[in-house]
PDB file of N, CA and C in Angstrom:
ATOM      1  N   UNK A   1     -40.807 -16.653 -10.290  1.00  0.00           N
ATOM      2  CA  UNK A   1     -41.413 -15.557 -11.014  1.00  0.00           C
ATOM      3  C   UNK A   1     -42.933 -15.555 -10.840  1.00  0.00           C
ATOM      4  N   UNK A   2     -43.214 -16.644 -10.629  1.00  0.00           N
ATOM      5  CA  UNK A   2     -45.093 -16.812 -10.336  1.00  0.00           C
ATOM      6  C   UNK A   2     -45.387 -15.886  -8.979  1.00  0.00           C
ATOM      7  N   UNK A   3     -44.635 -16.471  -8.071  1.00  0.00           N
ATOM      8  CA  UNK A   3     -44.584 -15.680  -6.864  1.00  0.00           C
ATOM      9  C   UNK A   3     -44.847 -14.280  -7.160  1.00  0.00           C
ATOM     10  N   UNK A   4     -43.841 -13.769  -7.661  1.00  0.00           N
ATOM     11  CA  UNK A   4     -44.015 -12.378  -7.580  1.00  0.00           C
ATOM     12  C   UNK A   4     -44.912 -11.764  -8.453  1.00  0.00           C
ATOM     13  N   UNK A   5     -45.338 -12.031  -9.510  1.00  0.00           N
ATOM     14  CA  UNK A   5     -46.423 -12.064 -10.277  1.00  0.00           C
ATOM     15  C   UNK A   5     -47.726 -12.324  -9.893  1.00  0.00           C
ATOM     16  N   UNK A   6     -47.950 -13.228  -9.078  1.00  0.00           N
ATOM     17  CA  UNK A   6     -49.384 -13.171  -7.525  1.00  0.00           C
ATOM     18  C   UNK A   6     -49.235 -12.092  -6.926  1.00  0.00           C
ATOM     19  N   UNK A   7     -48.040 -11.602  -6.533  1.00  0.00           N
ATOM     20  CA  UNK A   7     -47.969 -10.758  -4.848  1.00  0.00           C
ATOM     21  C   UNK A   7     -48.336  -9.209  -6.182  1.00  0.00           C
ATOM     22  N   UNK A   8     -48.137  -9.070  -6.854  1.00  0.00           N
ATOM     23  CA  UNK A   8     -48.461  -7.543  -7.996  1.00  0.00           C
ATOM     24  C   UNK A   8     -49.838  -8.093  -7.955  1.00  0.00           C
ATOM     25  N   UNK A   9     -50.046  -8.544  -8.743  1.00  0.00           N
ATOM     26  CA  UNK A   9     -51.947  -8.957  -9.228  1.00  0.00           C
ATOM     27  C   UNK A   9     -52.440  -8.774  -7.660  1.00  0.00           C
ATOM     28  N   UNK A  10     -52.146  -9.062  -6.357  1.00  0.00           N
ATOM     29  CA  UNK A  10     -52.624  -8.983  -4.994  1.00  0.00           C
ATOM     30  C   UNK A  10     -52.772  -7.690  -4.404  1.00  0.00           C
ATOM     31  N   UNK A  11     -52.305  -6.931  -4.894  1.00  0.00           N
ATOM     32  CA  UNK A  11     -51.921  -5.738  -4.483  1.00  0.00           C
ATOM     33  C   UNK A  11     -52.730  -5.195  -5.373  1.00  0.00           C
ATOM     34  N   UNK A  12     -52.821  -5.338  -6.927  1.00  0.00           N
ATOM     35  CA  UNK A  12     -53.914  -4.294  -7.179  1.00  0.00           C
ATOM     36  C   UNK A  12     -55.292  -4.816  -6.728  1.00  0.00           C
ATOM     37  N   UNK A  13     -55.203  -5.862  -6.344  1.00  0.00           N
ATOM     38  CA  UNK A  13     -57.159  -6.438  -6.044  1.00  0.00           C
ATOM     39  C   UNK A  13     -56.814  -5.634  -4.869  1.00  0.00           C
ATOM     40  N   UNK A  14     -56.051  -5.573  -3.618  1.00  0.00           N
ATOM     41  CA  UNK A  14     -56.206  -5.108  -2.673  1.00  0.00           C
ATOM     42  C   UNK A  14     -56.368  -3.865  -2.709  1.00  0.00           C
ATOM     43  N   UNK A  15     -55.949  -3.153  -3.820  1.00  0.00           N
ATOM     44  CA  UNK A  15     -55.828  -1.497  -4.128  1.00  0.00           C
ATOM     45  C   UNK A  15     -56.978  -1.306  -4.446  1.00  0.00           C
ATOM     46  N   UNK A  16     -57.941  -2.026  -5.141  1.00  0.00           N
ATOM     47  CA  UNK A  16     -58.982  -2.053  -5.434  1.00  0.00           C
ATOM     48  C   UNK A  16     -60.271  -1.924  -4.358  1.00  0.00           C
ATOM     49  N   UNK A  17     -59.627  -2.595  -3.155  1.00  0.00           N
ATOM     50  CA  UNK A  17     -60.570  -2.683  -2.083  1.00  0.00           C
ATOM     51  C   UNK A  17     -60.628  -1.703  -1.471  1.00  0.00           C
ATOM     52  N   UNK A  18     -59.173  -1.446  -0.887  1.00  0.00           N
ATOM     53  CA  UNK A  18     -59.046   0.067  -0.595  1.00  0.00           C
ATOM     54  C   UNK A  18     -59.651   0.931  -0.993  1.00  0.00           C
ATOM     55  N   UNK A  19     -59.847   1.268  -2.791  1.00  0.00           N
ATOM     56  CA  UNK A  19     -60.560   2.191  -3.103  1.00  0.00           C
ATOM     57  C   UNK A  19     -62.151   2.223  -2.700  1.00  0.00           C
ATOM     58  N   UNK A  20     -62.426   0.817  -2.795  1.00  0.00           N
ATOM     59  CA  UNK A  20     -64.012   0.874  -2.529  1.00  0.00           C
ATOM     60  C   UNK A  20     -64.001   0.710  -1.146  1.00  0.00           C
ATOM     61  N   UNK A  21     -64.082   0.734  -0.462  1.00  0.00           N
ATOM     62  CA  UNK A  21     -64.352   0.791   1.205  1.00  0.00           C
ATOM     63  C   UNK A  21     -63.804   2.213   1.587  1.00  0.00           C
ATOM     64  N   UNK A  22     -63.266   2.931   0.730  1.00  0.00           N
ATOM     65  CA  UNK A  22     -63.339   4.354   0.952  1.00  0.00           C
ATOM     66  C   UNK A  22     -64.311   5.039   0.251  1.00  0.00           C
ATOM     67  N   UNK A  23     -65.142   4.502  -0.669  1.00  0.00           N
ATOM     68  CA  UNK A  23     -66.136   4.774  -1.363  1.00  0.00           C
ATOM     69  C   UNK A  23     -67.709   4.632  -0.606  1.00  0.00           C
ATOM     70  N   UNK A  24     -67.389   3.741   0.032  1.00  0.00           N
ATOM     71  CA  UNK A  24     -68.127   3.002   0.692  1.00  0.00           C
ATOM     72  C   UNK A  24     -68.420   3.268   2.293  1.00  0.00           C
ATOM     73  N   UNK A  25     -67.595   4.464   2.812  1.00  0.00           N
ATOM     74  CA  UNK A  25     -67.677   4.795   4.317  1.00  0.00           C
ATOM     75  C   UNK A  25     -69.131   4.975   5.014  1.00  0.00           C
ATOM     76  N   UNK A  26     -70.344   4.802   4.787  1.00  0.00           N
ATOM     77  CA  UNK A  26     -70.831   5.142   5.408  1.00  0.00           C
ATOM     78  C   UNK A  26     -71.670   3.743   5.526  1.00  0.00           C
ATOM     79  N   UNK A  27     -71.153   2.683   4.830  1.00  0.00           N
ATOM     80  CA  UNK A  27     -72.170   1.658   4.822  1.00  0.00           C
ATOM     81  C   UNK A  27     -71.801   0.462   6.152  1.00  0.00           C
ATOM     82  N   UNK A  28     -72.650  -0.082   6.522  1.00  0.00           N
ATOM     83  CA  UNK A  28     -72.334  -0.985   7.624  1.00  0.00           C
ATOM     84  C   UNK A  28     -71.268  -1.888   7.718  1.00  0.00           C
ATOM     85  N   UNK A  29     -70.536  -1.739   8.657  1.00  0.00           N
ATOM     86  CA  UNK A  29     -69.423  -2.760   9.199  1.00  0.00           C
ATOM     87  C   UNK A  29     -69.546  -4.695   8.416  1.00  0.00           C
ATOM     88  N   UNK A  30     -70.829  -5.172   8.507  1.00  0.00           N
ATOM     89  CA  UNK A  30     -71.276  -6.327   8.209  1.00  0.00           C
ATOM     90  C   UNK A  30     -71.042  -6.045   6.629  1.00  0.00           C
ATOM     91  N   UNK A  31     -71.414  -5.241   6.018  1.00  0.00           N
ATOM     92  CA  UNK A  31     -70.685  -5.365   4.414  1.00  0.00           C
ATOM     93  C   UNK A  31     -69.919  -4.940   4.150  1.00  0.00           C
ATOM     94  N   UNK A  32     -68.917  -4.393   4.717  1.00  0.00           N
ATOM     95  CA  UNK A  32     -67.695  -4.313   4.665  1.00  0.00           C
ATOM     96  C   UNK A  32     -66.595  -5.427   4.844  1.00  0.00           C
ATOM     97  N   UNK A  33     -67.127  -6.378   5.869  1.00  0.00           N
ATOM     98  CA  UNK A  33     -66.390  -7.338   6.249  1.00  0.00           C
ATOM     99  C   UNK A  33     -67.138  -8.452   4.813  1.00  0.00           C
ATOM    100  N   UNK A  34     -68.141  -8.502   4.275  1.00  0.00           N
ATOM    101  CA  UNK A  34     -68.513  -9.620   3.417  1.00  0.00           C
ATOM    102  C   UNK A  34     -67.549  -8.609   2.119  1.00  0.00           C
ATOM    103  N   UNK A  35     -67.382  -7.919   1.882  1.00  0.00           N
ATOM    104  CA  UNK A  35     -66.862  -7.128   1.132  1.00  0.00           C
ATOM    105  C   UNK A  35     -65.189  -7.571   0.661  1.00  0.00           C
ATOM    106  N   UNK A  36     -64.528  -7.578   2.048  1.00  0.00           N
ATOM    107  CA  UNK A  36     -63.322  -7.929   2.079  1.00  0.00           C
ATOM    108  C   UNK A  36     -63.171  -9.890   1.509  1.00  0.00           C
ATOM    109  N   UNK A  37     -64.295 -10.303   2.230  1.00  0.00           N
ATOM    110  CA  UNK A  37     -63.607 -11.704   1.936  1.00  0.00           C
ATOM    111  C   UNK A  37     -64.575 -12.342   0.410  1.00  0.00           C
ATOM    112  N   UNK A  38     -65.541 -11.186  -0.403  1.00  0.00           N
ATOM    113  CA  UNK A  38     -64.882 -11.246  -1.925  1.00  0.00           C
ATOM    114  C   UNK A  38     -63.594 -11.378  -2.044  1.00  0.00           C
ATOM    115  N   UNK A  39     -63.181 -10.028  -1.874  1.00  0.00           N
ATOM    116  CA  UNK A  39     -62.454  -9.414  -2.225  1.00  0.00           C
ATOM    117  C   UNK A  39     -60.710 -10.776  -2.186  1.00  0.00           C
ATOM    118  N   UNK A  40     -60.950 -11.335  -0.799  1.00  0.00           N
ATOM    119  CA  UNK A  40     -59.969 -12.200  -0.447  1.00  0.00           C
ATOM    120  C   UNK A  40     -59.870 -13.639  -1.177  1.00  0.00           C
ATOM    121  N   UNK A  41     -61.351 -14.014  -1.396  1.00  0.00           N
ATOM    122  CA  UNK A  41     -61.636 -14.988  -2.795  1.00  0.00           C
ATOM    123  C   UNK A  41     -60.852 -14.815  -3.826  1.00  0.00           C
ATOM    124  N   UNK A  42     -61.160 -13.696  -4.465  1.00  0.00           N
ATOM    125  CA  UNK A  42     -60.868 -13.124  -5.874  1.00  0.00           C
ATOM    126  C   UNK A  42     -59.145 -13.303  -5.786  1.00  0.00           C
ATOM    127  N   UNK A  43     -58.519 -12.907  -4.555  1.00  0.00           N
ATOM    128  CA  UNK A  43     -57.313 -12.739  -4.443  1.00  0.00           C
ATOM    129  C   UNK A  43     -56.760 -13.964  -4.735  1.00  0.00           C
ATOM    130  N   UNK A  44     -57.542 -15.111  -3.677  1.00  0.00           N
ATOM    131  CA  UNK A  44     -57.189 -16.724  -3.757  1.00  0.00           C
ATOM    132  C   UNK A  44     -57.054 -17.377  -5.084  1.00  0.00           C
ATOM    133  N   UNK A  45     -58.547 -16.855  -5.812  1.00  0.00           N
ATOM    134  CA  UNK A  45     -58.800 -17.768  -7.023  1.00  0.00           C
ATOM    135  C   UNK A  45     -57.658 -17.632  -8.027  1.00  0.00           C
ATOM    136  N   UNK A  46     -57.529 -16.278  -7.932  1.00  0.00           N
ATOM    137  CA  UNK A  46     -56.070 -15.285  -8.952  1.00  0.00           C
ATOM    138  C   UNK A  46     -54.788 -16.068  -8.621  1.00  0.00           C
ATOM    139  N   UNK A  47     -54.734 -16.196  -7.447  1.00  0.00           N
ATOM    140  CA  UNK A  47     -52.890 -16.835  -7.211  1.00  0.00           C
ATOM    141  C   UNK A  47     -53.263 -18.180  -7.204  1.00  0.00           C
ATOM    142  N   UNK A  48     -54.383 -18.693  -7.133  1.00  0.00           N
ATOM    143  CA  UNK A  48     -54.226 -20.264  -7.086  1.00  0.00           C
ATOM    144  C   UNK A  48     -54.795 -20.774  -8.867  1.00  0.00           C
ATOM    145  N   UNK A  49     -54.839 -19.558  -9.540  1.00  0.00           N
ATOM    146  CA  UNK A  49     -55.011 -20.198 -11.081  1.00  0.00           C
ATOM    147  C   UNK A  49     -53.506 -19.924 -11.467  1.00  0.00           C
ATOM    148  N   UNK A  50     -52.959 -19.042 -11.108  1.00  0.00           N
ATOM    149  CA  UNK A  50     -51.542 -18.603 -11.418  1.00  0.00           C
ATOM    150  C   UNK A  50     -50.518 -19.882 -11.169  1.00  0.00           C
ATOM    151  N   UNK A  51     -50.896 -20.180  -9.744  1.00  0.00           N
ATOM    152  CA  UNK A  51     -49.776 -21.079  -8.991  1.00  0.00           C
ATOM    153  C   UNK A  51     -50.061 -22.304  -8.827  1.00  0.00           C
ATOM    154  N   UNK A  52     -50.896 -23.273  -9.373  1.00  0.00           N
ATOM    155  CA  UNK A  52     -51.439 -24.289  -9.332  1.00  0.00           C
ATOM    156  C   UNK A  52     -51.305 -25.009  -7.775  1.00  0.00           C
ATOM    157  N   UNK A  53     -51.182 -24.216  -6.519  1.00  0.00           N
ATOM    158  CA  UNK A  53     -50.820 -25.213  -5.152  1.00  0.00           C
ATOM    159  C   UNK A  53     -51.625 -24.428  -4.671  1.00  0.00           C
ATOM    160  N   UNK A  54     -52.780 -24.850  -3.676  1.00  0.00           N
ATOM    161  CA  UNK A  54     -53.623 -23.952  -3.111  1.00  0.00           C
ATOM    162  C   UNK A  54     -52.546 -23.854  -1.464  1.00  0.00           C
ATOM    163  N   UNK A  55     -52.027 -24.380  -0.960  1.00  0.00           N
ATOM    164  CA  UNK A  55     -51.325 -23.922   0.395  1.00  0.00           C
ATOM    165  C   UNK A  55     -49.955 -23.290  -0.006  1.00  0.00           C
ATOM    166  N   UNK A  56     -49.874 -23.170  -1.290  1.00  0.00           N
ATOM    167  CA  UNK A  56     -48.850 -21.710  -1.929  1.00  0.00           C
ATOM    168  C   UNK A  56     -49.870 -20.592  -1.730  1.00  0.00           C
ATOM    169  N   UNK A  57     -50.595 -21.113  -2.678  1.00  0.00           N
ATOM    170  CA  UNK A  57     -51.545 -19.261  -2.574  1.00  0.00           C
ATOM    171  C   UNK A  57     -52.264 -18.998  -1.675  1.00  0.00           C
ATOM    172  N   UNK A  58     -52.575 -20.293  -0.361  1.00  0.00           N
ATOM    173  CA  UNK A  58     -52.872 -18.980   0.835  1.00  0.00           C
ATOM    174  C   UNK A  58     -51.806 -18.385   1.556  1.00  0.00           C
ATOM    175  N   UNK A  59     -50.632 -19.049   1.542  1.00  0.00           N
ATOM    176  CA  UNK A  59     -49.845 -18.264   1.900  1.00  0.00           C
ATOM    177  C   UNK A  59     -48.940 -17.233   1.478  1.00  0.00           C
ATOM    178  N   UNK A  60     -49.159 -16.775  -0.039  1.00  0.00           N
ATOM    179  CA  UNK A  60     -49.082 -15.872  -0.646  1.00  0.00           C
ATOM    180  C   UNK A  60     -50.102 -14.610  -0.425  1.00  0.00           C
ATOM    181  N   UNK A  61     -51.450 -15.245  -0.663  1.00  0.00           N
ATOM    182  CA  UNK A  61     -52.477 -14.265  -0.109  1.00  0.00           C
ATOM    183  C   UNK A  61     -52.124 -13.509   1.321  1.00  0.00           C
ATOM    184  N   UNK A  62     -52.189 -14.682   1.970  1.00  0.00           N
ATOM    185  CA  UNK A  62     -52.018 -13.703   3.318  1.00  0.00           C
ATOM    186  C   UNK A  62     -50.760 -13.076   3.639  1.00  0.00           C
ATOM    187  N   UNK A  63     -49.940 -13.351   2.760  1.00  0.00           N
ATOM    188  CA  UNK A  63     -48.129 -12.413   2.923  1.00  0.00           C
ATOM    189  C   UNK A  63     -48.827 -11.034   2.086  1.00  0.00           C
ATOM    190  N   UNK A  64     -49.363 -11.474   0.886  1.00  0.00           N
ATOM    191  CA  UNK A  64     -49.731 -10.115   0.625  1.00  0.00           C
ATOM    192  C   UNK A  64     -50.511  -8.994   1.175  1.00  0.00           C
ATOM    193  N   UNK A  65     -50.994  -9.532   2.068  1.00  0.00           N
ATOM    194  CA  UNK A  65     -52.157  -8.860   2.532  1.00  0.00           C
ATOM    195  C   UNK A  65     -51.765  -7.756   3.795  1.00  0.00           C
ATOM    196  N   UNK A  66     -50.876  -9.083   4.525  1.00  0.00           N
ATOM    197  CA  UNK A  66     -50.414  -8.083   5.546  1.00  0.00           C
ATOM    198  C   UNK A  66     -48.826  -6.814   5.141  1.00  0.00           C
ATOM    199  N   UNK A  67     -48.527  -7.463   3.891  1.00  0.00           N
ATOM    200  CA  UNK A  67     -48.102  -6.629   3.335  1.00  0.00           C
ATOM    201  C   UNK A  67     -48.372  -5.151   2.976  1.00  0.00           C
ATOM    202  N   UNK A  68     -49.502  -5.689   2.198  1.00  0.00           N
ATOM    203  CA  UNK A  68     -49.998  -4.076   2.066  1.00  0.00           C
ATOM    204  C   UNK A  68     -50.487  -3.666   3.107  1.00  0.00           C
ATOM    205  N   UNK A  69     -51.175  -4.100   4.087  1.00  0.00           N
ATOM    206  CA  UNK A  69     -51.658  -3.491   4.942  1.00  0.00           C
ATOM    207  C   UNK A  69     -50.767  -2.540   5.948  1.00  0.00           C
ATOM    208  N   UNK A  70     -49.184  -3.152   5.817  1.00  0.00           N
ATOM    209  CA  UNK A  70     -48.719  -2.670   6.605  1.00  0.00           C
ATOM    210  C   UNK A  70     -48.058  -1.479   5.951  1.00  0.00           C
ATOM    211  N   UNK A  71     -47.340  -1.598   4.671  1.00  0.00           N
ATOM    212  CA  UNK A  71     -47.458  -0.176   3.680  1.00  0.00           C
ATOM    213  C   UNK A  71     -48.774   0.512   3.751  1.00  0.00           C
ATOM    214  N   UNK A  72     -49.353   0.306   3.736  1.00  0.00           N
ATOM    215  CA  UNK A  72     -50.842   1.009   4.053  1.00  0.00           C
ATOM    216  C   UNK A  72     -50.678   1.777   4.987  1.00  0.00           C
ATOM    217  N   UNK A  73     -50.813   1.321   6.195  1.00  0.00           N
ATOM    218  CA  UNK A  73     -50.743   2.136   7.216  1.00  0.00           C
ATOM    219  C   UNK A  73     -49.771   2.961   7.940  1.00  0.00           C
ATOM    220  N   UNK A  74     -48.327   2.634   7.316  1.00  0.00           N
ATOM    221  CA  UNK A  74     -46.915   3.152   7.511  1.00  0.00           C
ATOM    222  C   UNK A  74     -47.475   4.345   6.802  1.00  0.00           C
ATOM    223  N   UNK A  75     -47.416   4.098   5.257  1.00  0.00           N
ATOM    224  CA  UNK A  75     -47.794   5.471   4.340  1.00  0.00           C
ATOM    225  C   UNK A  75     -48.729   6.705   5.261  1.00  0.00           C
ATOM    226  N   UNK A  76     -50.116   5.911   6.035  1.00  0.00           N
ATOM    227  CA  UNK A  76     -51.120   6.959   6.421  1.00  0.00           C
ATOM    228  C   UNK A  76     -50.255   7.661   7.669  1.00  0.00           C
ATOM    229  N   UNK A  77     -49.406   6.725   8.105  1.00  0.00           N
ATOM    230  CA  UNK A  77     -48.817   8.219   9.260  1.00  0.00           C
ATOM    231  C   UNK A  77     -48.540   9.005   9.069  1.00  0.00           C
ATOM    232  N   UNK A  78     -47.506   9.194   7.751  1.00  0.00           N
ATOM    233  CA  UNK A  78     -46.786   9.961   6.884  1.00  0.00           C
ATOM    234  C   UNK A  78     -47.942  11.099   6.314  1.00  0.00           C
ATOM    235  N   UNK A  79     -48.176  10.715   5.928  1.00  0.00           N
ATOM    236  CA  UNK A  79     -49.642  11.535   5.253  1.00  0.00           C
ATOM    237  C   UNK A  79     -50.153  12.796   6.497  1.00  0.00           C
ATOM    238  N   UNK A  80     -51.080  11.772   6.780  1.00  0.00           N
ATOM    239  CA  UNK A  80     -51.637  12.842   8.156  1.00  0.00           C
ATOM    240  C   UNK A  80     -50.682  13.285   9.413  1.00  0.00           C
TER     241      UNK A  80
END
């Protein structure tokens, strides 16, 4: 149940990013990328206070990530 309770809380930080880096389009590539790996911190610190194993929650982090990313970008075909 922790599991899946990281991978929700991951998804809205990531929803979160999403929103701001669309907020954010016109600003340089270099803070965008320092942007994301807040953003990927915040994700870490969240599942590794949740899940007490830090090589659980990077590999939670990064399941989530490419998770959404890949709903992400499935969704934008659909869209446009």
């Amino acid at each position: 149940m922790k599991v899946y309770l990281v991978v929700i809380l991951q998804f809205i930080i990531w929803s979160g990013y999403t929103l701001i880096e669309w907020l954010s389009k016109h600003d340089q590539l270099i803070y965008k990328v320092i942007m994301f790996f807040v953003f990927f911190y915040l994700a870490f610190m969240l599942g590794n206070h949740v899940t007490k194993s830090r090589k659980k929650t990077l590999f939670i982090t990064a399941l989530s990530l490419v998770m959404y990313t890949s709903i992400h970008y499935t969704l934008a075909l659909f869209v446009h």
